[in-house]
Protein backbone atom coordinates (compact mmCIF):
# COMPACT_ATOMS: atom_id res chain seq x y z
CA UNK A 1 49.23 156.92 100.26
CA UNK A 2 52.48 156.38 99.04
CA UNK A 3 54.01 156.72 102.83
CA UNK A 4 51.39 153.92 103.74
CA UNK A 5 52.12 151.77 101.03
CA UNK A 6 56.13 152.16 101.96
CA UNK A 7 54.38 150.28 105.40
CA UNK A 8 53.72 146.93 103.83
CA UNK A 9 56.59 144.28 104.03
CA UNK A 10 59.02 144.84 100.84
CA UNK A 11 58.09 141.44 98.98
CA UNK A 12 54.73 143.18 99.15
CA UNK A 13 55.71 146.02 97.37
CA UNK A 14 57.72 144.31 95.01
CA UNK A 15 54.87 142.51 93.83
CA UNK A 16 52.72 145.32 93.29
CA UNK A 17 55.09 146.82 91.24
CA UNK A 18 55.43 143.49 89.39
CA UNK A 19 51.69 142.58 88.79
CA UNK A 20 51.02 142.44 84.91
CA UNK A 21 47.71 140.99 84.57
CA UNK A 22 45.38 143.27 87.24
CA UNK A 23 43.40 145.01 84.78
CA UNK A 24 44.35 148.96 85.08
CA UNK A 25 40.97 149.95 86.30
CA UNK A 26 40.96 147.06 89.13
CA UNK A 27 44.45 147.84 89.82
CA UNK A 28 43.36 151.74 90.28
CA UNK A 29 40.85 150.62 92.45
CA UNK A 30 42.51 148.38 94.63
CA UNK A 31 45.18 150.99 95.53
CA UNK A 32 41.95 153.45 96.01
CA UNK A 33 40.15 150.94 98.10
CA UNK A 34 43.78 150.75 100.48
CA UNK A 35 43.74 154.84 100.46
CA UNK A 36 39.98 154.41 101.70
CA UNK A 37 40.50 151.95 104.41
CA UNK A 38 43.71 153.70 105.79
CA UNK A 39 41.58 156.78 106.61
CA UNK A 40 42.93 160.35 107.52
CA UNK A 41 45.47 158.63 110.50
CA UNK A 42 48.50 157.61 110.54
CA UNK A 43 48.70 154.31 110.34
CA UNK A 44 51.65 152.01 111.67
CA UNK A 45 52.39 149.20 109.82
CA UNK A 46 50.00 146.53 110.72
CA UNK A 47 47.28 148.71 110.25
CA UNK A 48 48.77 149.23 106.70
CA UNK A 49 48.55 145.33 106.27
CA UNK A 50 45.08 145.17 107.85
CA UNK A 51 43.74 147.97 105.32
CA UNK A 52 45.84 146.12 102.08
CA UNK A 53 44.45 142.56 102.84
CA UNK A 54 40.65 144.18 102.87
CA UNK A 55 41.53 145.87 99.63
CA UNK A 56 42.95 142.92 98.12
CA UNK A 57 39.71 140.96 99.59
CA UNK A 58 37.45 142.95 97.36
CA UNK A 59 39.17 142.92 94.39
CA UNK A 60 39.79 138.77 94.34
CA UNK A 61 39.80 136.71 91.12
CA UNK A 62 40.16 139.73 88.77
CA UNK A 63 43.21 138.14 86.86
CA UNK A 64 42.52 136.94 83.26
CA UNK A 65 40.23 133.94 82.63
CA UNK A 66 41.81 130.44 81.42
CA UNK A 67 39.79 129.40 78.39
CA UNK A 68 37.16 126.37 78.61
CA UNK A 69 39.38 124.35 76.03
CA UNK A 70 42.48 125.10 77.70
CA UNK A 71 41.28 124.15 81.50
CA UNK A 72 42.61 121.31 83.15
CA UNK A 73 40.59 118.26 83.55
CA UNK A 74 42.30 117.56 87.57
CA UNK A 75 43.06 120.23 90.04
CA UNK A 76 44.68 119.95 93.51
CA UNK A 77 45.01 121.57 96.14
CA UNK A 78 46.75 121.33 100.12
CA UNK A 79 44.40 122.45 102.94
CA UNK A 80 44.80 121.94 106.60
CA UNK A 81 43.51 118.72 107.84
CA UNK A 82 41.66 121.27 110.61
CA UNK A 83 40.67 123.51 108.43
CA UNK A 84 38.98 120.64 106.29
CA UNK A 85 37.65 119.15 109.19
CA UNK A 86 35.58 122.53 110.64
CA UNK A 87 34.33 122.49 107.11
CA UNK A 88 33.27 118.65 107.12
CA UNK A 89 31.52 119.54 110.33
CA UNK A 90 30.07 122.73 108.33
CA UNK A 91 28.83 120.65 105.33
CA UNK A 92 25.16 119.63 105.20
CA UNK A 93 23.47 116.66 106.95
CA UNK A 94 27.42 115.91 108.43
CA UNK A 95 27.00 113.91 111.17
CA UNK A 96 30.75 114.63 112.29
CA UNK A 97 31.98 117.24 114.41
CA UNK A 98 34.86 118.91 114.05
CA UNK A 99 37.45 116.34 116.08
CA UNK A 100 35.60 113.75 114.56
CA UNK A 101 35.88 114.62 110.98
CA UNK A 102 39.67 115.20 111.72
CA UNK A 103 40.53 111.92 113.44
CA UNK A 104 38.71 110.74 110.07
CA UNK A 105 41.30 112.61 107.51
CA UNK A 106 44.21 111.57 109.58
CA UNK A 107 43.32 108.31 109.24
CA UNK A 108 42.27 108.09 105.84
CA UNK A 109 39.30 107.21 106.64
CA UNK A 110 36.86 105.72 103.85
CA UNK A 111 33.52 105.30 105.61
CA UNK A 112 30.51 106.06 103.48
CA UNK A 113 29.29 108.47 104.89
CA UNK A 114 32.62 110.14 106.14
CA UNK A 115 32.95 110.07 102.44
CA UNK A 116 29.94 111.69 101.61
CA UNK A 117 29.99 114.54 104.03
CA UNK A 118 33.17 114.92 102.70
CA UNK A 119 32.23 115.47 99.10
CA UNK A 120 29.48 117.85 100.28
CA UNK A 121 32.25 120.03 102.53
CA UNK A 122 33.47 123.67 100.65
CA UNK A 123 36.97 122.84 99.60
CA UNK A 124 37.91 126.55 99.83
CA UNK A 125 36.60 129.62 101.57
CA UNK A 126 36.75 132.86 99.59
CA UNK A 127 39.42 132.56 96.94
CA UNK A 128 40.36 129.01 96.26
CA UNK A 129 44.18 128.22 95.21
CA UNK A 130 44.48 125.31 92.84
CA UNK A 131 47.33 123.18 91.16
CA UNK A 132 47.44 120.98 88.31
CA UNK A 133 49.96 118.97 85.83
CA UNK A 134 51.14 121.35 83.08
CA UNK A 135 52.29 117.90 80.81
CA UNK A 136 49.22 115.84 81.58
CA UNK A 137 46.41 117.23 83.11
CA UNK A 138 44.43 114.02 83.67
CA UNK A 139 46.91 113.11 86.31
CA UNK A 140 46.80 113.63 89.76
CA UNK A 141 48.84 116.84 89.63
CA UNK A 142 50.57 115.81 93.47
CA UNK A 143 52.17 112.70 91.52
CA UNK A 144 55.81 114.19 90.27
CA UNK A 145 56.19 116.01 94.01
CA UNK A 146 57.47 114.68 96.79
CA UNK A 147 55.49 112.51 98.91
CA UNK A 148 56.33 113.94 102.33
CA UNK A 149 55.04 116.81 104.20
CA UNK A 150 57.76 118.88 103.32
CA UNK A 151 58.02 118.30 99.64
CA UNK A 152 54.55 119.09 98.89
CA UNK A 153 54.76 122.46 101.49
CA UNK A 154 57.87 123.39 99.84
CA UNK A 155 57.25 122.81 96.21
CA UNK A 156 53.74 124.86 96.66
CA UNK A 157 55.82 127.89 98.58
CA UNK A 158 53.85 126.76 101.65
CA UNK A 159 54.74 127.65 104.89
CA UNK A 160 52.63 125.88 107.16
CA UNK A 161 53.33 123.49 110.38
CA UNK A 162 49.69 121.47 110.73
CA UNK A 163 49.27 118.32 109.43
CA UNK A 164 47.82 118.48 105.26
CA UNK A 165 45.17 117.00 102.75
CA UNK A 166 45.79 117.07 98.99
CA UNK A 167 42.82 117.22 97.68
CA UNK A 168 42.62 116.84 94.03
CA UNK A 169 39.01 116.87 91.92
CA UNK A 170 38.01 117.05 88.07
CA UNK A 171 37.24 119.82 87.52
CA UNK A 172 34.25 119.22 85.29
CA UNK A 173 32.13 117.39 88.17
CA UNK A 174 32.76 120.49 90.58
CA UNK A 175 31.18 122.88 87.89
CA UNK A 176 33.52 124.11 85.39
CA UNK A 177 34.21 127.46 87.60
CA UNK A 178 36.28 129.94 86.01
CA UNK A 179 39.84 129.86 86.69
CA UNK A 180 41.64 132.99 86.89
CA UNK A 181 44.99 133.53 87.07
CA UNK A 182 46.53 134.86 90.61
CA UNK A 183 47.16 138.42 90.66
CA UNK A 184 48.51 140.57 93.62
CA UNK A 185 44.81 140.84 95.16
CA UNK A 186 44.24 136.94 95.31
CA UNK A 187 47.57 136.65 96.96
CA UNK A 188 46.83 139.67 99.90
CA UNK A 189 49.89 139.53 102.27
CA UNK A 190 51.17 136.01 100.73
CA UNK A 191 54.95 136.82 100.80
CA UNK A 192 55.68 133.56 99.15
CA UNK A 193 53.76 135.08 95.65
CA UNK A 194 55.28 136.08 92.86
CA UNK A 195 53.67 137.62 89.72
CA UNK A 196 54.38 135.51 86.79
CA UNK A 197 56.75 137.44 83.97
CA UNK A 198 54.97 136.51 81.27
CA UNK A 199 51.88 139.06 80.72
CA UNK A 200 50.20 136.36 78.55
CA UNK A 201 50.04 133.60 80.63
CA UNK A 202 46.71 132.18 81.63
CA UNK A 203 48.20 130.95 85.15
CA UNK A 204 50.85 131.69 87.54
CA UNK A 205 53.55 129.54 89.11
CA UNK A 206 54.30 128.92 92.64
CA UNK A 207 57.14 130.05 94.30
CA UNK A 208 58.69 126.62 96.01
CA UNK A 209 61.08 127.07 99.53
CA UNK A 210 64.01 125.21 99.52
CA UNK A 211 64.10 121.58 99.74
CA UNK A 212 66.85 118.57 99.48
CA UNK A 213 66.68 118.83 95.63
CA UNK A 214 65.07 122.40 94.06
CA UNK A 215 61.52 121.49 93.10
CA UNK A 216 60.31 123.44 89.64
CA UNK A 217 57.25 125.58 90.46
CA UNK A 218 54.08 124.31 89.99
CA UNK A 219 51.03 126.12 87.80
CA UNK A 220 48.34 128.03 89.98
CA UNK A 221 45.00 129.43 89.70
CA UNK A 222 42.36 130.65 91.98
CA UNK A 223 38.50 129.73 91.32
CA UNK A 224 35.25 130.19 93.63
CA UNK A 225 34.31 128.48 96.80
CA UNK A 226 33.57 124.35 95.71
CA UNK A 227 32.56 121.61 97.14
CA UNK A 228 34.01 118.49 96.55
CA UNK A 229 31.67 116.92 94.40
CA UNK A 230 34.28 116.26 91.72
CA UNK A 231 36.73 114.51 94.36
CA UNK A 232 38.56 112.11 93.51
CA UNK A 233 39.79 109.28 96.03
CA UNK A 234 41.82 108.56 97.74
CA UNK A 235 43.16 111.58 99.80
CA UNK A 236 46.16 111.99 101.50
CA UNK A 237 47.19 113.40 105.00
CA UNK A 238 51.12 114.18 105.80
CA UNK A 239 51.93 115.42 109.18
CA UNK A 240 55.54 118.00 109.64
């Protein structure tokens, strides 16, 4: 395994050998669960990131639990505008398709019921990446960045080329999920993640890309699929 594991990219590797907070046991069985999907072959090395990503996939939101007194009261979060849009389509009773919900975001739409399909849309599949404000967390954590498309990309360690939605909700009207700090598994082949140093640490921090000015990283969690019944209004699109 540990020819297979020399496949993945190095900033993979790194990481792995950096992750802190992965409870041994998971962490045992996540590099199990890679052995396990590689097979007897050889693999080259996509195959090696095909069979890491589906061991990461079953061992998502493993890292330690932020305490109910200690959660943020916003979260926020970037998305695709047509990713959000399929899942606006998606949600129930929509009466938008997929174009239709998008022209919608782009435009900031505010419709009633644009709104309300929007609140019943998933605002993450899977494993659900979050940001807040570490000083106040009542505030709309998108507020201190940059409001351009490449200030909020680059301050999140985003690389992405679509237009965007920040999303932001309170996190008390979507449920109270658990929040879980990122580990290695949440982030799959993410090279943009870093483990946070500090074992103790209830969150991680992104890694922001360069920008005009350096940006300081931003807190980050991962929680369950959502919908946005917690969102708050308005959103915002920004197009590259």
């Amino acid at each position: 395994m540990q020819q297979s594991f020399a496949l993945l990219d190095a900033q993979l590797q790194a990481n792995a050998h950096s992750e802190n907070v992965l409870p041994s046991s998971d962490f045992i069985s996540l590099l199990q669960r890679f052995a396990d999907e590689l097979g007897a072959s050889a693999p080259d090395p996509s195959q090696a990131k095909q069979a890491w990503c589906a061991a990461c996939y079953a061992h998502g939101r493993r890292g330690r639990v932020m305490p109910t007194a200690t959660a943020p009261i916003m979260l926020g979060r970037v998305n695709t505008v047509k990713n959000q849009a399929r899942w606006i389509n998606q949600s129930p009773a929509s009466k938008f398709n997929a174009d239709e919900a998008k022209e919608f975001l782009l435009d900031e739409e505010h419709d009633p019921d644009f709104i309300a399909a929007l609140r019943q849309a998933s605002l993450g599949k899977y494993n659900l990446w979050a940001t807040f404000d570490e000083r106040d967390s009542a505030r709309n954590p998108f507020t201190g960045l940059p409001q351009n498309y490449a200030g909020i990309t680059a301050a999140l360690g985003l690389n992405m080329t679509e237009p965007i939605i920040t999303l932001v909700w309170e996190h008390r009207l979507a449920g109270a999920p658990a929040l879980h700090r990122p580990t290695i598994a949440d982030a799959a082949e993410n090279p943009l993640f870093r483990p946070h140093g500090d074992a103790d640490a209830f969150w991680g921090y992104t890694y922001p890309r360069p920008y005009a000015t350096p940006l300081p990283p931003m807190p980050e969690v991962v929680l369950q699929e959502i919908s946005g019944a917690g969102l708050q209004l308005p959103y915002k699109t920004f197009k590259s």
